[in-house]
Structure formats: C-alpha cells, structure tokens
N, C-alpha and C. Protein backbone atom coordinates (compact mmCIF):
# COMPACT_ATOMS: atom_id res chain seq x y z
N UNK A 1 0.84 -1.17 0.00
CA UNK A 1 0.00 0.00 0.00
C UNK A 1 0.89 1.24 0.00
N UNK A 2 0.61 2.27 -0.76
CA UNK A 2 1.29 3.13 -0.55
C UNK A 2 1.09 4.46 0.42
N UNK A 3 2.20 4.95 0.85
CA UNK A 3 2.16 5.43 2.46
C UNK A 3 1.23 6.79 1.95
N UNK A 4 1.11 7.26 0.76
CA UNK A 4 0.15 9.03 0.51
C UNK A 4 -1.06 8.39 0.78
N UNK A 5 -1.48 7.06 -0.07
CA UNK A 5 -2.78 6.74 -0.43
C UNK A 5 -3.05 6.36 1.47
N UNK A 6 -2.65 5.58 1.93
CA UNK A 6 -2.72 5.57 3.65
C UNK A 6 -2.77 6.96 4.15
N UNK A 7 -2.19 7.29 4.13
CA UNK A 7 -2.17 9.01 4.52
C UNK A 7 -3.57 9.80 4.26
N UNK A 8 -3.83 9.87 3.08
CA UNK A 8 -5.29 10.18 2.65
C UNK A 8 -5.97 9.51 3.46
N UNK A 9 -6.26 8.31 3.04
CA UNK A 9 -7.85 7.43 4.06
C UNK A 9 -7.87 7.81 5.36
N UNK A 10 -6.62 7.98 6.51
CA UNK A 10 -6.69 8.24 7.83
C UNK A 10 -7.11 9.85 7.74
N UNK A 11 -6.41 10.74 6.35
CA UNK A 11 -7.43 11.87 6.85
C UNK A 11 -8.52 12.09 6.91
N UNK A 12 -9.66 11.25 5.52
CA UNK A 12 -10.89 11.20 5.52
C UNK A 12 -11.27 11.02 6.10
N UNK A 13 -10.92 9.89 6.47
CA UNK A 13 -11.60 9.57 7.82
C UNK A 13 -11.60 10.24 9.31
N UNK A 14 -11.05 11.06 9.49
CA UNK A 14 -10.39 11.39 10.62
C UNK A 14 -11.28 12.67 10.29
N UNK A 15 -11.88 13.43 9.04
CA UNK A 15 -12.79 14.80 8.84
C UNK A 15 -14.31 14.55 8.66
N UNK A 16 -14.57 13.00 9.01
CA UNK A 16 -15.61 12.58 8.83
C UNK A 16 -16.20 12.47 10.85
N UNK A 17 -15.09 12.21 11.76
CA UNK A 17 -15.58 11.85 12.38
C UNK A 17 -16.19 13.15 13.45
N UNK A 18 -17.18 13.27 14.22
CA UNK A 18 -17.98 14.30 14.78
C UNK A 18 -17.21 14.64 16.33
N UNK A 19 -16.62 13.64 17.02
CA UNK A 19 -16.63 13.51 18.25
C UNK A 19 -15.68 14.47 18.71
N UNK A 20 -15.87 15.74 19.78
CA UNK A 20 -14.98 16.25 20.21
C UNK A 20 -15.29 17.90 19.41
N UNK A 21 -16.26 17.77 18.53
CA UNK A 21 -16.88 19.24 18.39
C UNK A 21 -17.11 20.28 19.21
N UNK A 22 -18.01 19.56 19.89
CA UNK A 22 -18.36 20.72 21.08
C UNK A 22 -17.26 21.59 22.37
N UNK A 23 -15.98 20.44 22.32
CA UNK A 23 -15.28 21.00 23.07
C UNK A 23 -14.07 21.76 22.32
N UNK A 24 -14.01 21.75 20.87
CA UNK A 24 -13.85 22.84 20.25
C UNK A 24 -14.73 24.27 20.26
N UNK A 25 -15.68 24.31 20.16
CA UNK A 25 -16.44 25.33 20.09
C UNK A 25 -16.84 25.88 21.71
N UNK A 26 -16.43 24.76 22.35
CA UNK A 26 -15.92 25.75 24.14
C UNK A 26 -14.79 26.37 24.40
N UNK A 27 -14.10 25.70 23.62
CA UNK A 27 -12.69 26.31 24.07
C UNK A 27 -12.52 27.52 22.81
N UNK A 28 -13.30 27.48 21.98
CA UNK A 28 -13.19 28.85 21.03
C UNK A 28 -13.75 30.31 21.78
N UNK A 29 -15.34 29.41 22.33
CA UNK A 29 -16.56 31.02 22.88
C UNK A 29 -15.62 31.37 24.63
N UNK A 30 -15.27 29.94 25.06
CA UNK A 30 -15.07 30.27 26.59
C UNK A 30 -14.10 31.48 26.91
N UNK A 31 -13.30 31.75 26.53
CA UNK A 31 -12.53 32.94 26.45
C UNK A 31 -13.05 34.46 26.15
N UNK A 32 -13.87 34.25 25.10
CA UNK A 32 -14.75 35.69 25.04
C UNK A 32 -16.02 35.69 26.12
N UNK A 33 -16.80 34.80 26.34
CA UNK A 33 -17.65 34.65 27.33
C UNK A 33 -17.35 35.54 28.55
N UNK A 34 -16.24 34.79 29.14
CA UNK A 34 -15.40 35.06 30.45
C UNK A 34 -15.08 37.11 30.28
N UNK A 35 -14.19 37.11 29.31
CA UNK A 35 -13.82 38.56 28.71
C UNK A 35 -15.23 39.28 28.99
N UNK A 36 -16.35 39.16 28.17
CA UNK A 36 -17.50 39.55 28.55
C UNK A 36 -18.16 39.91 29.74
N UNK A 37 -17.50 38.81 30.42
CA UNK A 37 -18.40 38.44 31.91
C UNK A 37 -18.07 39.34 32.44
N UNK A 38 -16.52 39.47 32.67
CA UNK A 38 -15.65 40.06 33.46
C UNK A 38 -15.18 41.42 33.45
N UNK A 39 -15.75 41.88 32.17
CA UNK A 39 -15.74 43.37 31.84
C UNK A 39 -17.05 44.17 32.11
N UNK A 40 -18.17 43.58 32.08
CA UNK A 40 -19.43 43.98 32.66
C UNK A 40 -19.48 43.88 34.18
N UNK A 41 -19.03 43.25 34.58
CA UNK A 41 -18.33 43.09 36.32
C UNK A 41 -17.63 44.72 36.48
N UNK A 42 -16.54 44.60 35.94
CA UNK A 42 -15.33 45.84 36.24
C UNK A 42 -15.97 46.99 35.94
N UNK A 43 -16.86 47.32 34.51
CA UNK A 43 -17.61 48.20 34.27
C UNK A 43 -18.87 49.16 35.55
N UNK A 44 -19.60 47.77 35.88
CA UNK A 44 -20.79 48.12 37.10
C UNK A 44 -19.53 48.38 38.23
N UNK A 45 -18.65 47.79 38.99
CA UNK A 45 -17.77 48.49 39.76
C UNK A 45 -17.11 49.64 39.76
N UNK A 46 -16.71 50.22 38.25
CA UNK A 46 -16.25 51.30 38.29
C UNK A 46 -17.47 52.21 38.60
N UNK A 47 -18.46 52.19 37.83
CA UNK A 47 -19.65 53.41 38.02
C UNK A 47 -20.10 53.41 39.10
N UNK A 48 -20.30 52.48 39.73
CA UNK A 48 -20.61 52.21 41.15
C UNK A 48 -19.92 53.59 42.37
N UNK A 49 -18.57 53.00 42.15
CA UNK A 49 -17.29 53.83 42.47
C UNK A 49 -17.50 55.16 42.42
N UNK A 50 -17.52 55.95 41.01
CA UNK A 50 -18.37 56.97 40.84
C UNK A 50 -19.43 57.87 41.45
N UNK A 51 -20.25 56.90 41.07
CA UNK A 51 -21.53 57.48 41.65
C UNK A 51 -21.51 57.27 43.44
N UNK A 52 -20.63 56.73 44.04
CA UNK A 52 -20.45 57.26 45.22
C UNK A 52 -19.54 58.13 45.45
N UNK A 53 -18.57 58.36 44.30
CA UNK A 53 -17.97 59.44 45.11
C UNK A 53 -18.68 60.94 44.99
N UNK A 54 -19.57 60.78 43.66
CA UNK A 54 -20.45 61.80 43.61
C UNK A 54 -21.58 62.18 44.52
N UNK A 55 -22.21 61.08 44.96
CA UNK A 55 -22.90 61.52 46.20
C UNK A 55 -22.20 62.04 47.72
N UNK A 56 -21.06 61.38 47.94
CA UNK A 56 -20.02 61.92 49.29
C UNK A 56 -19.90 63.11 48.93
N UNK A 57 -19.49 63.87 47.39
CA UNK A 57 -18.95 64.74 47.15
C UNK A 57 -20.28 65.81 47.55
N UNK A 58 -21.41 65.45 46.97
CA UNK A 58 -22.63 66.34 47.15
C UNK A 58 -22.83 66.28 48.45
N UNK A 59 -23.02 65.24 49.24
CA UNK A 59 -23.24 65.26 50.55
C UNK A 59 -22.83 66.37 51.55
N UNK A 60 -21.35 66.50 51.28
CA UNK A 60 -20.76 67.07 51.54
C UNK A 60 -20.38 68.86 51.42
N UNK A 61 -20.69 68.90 50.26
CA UNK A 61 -20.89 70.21 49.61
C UNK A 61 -22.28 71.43 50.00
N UNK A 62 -23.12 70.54 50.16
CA UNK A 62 -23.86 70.98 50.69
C UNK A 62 -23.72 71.35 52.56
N UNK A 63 -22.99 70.54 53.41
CA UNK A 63 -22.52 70.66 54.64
C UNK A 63 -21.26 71.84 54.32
N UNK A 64 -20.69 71.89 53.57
CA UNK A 64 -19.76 73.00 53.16
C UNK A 64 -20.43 74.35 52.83
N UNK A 65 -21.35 74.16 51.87
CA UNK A 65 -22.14 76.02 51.41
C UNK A 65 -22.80 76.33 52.83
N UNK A 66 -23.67 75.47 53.43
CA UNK A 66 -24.30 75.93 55.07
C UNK A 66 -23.48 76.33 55.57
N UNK A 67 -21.94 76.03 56.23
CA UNK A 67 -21.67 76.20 57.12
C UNK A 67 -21.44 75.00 58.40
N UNK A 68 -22.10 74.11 58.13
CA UNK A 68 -22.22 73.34 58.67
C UNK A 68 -20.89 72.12 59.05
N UNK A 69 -20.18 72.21 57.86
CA UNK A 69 -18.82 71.71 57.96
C UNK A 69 -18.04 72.30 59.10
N UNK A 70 -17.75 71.83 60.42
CA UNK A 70 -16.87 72.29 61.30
C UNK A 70 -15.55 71.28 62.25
N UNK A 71 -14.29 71.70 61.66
CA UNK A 71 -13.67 72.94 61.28
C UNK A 71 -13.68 72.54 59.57
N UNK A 72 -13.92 73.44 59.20
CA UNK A 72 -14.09 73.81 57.74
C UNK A 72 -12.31 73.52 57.03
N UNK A 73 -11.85 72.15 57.14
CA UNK A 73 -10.80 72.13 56.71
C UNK A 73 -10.26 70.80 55.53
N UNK A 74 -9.16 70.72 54.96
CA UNK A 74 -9.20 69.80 53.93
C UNK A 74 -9.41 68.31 54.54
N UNK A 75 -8.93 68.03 55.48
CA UNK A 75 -8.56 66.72 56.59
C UNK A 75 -10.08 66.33 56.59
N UNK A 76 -11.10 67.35 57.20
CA UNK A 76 -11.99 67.39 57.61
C UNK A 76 -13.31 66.85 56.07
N UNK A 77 -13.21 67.93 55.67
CA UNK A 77 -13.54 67.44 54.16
C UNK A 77 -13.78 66.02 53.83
N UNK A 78 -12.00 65.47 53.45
CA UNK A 78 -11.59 64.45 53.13
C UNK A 78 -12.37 63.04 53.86
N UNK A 79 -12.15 63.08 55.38
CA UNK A 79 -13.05 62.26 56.24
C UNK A 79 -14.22 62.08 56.03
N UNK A 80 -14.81 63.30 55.53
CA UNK A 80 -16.20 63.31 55.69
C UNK A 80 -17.09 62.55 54.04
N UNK A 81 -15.87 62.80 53.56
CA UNK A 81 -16.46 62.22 52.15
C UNK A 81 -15.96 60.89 52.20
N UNK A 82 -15.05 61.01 52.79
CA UNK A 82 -14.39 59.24 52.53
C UNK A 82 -15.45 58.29 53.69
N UNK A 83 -16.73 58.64 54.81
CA UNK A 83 -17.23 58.04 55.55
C UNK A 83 -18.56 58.28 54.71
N UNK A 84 -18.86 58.85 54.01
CA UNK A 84 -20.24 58.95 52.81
C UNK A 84 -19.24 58.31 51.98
N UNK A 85 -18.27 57.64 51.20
CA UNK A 85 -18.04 56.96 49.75
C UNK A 85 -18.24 55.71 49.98
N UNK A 86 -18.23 55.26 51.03
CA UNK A 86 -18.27 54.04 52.10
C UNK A 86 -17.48 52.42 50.85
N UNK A 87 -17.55 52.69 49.71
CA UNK A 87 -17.23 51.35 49.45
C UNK A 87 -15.64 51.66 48.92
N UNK A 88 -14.86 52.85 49.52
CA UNK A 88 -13.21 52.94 49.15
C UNK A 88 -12.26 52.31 49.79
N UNK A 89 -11.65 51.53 49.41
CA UNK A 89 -10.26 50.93 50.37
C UNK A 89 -9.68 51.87 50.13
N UNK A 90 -9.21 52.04 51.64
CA UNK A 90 -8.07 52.92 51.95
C UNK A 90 -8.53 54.20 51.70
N UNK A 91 -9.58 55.01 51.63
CA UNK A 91 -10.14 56.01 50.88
C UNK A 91 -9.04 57.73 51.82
N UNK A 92 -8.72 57.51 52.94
CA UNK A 92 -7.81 59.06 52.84
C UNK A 92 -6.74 59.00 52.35
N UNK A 93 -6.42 57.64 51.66
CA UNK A 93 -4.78 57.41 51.15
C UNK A 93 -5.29 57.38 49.74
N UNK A 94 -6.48 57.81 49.06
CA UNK A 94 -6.83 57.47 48.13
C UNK A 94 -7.32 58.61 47.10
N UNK A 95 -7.87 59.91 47.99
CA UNK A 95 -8.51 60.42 47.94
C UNK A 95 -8.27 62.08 48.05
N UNK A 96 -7.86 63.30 46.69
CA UNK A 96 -7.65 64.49 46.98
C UNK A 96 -8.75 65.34 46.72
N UNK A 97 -8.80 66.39 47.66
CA UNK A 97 -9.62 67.43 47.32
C UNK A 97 -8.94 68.80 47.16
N UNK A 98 -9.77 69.65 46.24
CA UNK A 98 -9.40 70.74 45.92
C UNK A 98 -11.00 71.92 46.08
N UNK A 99 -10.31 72.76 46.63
CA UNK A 99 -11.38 73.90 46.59
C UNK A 99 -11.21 75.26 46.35
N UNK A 100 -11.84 75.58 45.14
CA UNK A 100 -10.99 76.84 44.44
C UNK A 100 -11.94 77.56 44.22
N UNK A 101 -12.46 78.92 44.66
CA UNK A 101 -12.88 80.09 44.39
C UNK A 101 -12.88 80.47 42.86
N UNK A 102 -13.68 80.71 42.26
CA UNK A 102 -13.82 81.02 41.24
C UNK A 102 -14.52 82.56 40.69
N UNK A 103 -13.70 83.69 40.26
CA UNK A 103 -13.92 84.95 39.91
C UNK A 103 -14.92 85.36 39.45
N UNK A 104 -15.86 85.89 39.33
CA UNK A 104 -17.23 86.04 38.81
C UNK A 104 -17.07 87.21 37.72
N UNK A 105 -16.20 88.05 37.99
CA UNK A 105 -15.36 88.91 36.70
C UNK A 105 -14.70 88.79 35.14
N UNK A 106 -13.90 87.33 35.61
CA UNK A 106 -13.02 86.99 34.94
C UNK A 106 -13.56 85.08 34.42
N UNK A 107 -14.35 84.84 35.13
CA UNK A 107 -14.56 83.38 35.30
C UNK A 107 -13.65 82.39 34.82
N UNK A 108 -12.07 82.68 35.73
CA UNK A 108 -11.12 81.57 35.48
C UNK A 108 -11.50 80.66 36.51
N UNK A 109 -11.45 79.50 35.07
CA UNK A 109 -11.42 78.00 35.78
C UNK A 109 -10.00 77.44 36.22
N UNK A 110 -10.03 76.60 37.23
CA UNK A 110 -8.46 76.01 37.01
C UNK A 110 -7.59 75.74 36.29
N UNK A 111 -6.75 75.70 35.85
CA UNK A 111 -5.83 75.55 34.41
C UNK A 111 -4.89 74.03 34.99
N UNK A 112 -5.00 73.38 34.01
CA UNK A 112 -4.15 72.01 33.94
C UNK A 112 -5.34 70.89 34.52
N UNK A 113 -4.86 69.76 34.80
CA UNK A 113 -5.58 68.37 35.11
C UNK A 113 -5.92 68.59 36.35
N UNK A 114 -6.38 67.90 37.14
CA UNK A 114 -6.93 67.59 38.04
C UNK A 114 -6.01 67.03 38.85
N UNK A 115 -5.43 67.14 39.90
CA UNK A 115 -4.25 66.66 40.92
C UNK A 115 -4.76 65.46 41.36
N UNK A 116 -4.17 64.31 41.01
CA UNK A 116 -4.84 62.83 42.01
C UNK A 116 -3.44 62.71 42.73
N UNK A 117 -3.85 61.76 43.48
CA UNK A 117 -2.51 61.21 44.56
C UNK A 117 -1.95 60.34 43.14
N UNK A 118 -0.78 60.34 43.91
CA UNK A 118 0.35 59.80 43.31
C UNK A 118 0.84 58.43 44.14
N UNK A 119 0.26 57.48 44.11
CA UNK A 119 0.55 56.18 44.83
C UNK A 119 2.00 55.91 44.37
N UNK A 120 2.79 56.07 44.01
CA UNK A 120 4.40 55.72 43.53
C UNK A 120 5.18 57.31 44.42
N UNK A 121 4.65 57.75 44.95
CA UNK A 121 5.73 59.10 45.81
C UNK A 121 5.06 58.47 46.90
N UNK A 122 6.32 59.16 48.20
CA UNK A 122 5.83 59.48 49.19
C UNK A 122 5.04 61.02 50.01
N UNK A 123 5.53 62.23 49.08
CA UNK A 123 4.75 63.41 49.32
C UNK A 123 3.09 63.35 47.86
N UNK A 124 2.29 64.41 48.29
CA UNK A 124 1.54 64.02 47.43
C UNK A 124 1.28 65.66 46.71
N UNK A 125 0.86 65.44 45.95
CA UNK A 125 0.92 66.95 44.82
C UNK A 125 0.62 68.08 45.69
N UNK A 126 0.43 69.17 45.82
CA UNK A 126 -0.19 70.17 46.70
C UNK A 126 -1.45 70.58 45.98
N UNK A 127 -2.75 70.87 46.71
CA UNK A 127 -4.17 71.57 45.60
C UNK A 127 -4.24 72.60 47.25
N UNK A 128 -5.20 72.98 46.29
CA UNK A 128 -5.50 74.48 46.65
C UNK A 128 -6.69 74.13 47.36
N UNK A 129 -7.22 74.55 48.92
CA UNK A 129 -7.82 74.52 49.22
C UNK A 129 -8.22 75.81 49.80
N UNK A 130 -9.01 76.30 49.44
CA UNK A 130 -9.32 77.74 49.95
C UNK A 130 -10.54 78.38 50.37
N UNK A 131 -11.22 78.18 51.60
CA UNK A 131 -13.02 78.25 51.67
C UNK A 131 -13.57 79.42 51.10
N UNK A 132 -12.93 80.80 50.55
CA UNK A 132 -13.90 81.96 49.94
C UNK A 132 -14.54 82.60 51.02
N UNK A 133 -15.05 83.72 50.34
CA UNK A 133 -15.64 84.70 51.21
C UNK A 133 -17.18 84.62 50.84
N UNK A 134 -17.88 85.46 51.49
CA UNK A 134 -19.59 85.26 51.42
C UNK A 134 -19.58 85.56 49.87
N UNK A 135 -20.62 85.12 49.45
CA UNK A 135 -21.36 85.15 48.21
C UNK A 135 -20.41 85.12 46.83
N UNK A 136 -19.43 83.96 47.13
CA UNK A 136 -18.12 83.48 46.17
C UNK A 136 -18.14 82.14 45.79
N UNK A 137 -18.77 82.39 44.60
CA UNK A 137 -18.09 81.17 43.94
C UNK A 137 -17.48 80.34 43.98
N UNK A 138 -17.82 79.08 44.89
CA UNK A 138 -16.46 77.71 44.67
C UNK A 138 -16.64 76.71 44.00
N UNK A 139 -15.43 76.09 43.27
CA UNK A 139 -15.73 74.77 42.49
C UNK A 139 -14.61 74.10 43.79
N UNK A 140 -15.63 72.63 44.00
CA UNK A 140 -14.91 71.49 44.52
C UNK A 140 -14.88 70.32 43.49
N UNK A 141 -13.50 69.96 43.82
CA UNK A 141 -12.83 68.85 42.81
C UNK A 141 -12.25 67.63 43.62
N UNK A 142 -12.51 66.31 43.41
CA UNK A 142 -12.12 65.24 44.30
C UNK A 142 -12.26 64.47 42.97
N UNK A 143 -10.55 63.78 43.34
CA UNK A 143 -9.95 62.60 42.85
C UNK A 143 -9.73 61.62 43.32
N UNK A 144 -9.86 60.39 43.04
CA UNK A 144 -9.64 58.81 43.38
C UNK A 144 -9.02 58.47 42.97
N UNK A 145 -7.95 57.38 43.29
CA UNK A 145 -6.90 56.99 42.53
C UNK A 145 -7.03 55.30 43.20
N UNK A 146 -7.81 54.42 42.49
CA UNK A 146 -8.63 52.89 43.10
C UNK A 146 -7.98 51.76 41.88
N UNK A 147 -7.54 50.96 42.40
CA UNK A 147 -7.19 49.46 42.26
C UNK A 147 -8.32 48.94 41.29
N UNK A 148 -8.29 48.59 39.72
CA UNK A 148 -9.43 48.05 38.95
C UNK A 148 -9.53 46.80 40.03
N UNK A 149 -11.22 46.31 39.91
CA UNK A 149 -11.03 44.74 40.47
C UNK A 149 -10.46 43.61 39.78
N UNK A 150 -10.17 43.64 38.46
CA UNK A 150 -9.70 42.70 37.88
C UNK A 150 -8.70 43.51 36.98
N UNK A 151 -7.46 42.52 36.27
CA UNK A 151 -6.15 42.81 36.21
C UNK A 151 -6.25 43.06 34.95
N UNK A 152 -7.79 42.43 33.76
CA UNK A 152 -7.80 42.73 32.35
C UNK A 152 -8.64 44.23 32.48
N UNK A 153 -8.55 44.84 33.47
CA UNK A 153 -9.09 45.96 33.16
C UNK A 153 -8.86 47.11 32.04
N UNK A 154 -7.64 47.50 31.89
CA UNK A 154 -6.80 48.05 30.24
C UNK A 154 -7.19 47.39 29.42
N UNK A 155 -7.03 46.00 29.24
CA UNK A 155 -7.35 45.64 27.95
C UNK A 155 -9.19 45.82 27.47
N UNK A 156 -9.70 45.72 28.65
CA UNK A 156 -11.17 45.04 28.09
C UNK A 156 -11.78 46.92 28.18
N UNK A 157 -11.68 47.70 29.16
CA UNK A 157 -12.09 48.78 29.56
C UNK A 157 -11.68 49.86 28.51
N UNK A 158 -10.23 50.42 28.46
CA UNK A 158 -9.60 51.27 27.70
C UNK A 158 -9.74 52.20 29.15
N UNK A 159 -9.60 52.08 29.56
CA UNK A 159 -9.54 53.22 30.71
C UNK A 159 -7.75 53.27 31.59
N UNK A 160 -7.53 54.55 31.05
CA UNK A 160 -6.10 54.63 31.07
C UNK A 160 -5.77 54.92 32.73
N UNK A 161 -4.73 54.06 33.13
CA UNK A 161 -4.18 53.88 34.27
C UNK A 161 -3.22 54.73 35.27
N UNK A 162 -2.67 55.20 36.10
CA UNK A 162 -1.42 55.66 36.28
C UNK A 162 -0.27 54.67 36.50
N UNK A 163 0.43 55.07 37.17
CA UNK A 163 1.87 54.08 36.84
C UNK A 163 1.91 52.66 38.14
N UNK A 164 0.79 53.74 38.56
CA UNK A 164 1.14 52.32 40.14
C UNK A 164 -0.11 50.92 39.52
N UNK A 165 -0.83 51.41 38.16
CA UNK A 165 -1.81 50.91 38.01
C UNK A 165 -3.50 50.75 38.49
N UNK A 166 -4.02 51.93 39.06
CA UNK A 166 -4.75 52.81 39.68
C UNK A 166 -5.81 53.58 38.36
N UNK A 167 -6.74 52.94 38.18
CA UNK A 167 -7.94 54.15 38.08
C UNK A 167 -8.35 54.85 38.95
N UNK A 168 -8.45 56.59 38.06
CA UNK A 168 -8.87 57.25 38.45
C UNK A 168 -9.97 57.67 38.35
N UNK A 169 -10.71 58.21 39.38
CA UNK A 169 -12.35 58.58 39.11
C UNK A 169 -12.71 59.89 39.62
N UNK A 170 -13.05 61.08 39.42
CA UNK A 170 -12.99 62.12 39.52
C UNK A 170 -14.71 62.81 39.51
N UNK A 171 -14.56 63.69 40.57
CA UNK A 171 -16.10 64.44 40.90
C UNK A 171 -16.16 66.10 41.16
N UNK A 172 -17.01 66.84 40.45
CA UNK A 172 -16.80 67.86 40.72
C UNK A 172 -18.10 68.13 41.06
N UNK A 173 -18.24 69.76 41.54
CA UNK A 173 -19.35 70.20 42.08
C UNK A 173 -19.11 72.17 42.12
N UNK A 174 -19.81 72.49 42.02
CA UNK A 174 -19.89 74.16 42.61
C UNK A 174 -21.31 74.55 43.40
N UNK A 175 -20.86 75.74 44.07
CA UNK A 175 -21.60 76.05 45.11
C UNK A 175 -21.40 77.59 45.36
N UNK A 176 -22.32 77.81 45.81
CA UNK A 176 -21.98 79.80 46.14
C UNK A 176 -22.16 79.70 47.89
N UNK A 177 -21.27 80.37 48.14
CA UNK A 177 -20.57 80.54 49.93
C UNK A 177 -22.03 81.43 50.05
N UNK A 178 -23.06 80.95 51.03
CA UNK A 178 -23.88 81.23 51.85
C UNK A 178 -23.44 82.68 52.77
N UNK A 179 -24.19 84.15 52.85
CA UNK A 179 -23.80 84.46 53.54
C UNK A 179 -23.98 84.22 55.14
C-alpha cells in the first residue's frame, strides 16, 4: 500500500468523524464569554465607584455652602467624604480634594488636570484649598486613585491607568458661599 494513499484514508476519515466538536467550540466562545463576563463586572464596579464618590462629594458640599462643615478644613472634608463613599479601600490614602474660588469677573477655571494622589511618591501633589468669602463662587474637585477589580481591566475597559496601576475617578461640584 502506498504510504500518501494511507495518509489520505486516515485523513478522511479522521474529517468525517464528529466527536470532540463541542469542546472545540468551548474552548473557542469560553474565552470571550469570560472577557465579557468580566468586563461587565469591572464596568458596574467602576460606576458604582463613581456614583459614590459623587454623592459623598454632594453630601458634603452641601454641609460646606451651610456652614455646617466644622472645622471647615481639607482633613476634615476628606473624612467626611471618605465616611459617605463608604465602598473605598483605603479612601484618605486614596482620595484628593481641591477647593478653588472662582472669579465672577473673569470666570477663570483652574488651568491644567486635576491633581490625584500619586501612589508611587511618598509626598503628594499640593491643591488648593481655599473656603472663599460670602457670596463666592467655589468649584470642589475630588480625585480617586482605586485598584481596577480585575487585572484585564486596560485591555477590556480602555480606561487609562497611572503608573502604580490605579484608576482614576474624579467628581466635581460648585456652590456659592452662603452668607
């Protein structure tokens, strides 16, 4: 017999037979499945994330325009939003605020990005915290700098990282100083 014509029959045969399909076509979908799964996971966690730091941030803002914030300071702030964000690890090591008066003349906004902590230093950027005078304009700005829950977060998300590997999530708000 010759070894092509053998060669042939074991392939025919071998494209005829069915068995072992299905665990081709698992091991093709199971990988995107999972990808899927696991990015709609990271997705609802990030907004989640969000939308609490946006409510701490309002919570708060509003205890800030009253008066009611006492002592009216960044520490103070910071605590108070990081005990309303309630689902942050580590949230005062996590977490900057900025409070900047804004000109009603000139209406300059802040110039440059938004200051987040810097998890790779040991000092952390300096922001401006400054409470204003009666009937002044403030914008408050709070940054997060949070651990994705899962490690394909870049790839599946596109949501760009810093260096320690840290999304950031960011909330703003304005308010006019109560006299």
């Amino acid at each position: 017999m010759n070894l092509f014509a053998h060669i042939a029959r074991l392939a025919r045969r071998f494209r005829r037979r069915e068995d072992g399909t299905a665990t081709i076509e698992f091991v093709i979908l199971f990988p995107a499945i999972m990808t899927l799964f696991f990015s709609s996971v990271e997705v609802g966690i990030f907004l989640t994330r969000s939308v609490m730091l946006d409510r701490a941030l309002d919570l708060n803002v509003r205890a800030l325009r009253l008066g009611a914030l006492n002592p009216a300071t960044h520490d103070e702030l910071k605590r108070r939003i990081c005990e309303d964000a309630l689902i942050f690890k580590d949230c005062p090591n996590a977490v900057l605020i900025e409070l900047t008066p804004i000109s009603r003349s000139a209406w300059n906004l802040p110039s440059g990005n938004l200051k987040c902590v810097n998890r790779s230093e040991d000092i952390q950027p300096a922001v401006e915290f400054n409470t204003g005078a009666e009937n002044e304009i403030m914008l408050v700005r709070a940054c997060a700098v949070l651990n994705p829950f899962f490690g394909s977060t870049r790839m599946v998300m596109g949501v760009p990282l810093d260096d320690s590997g840290g999304m950031v999530i960011s909330s703003a708000s304005t308010f006019v100083n109560e006299p």
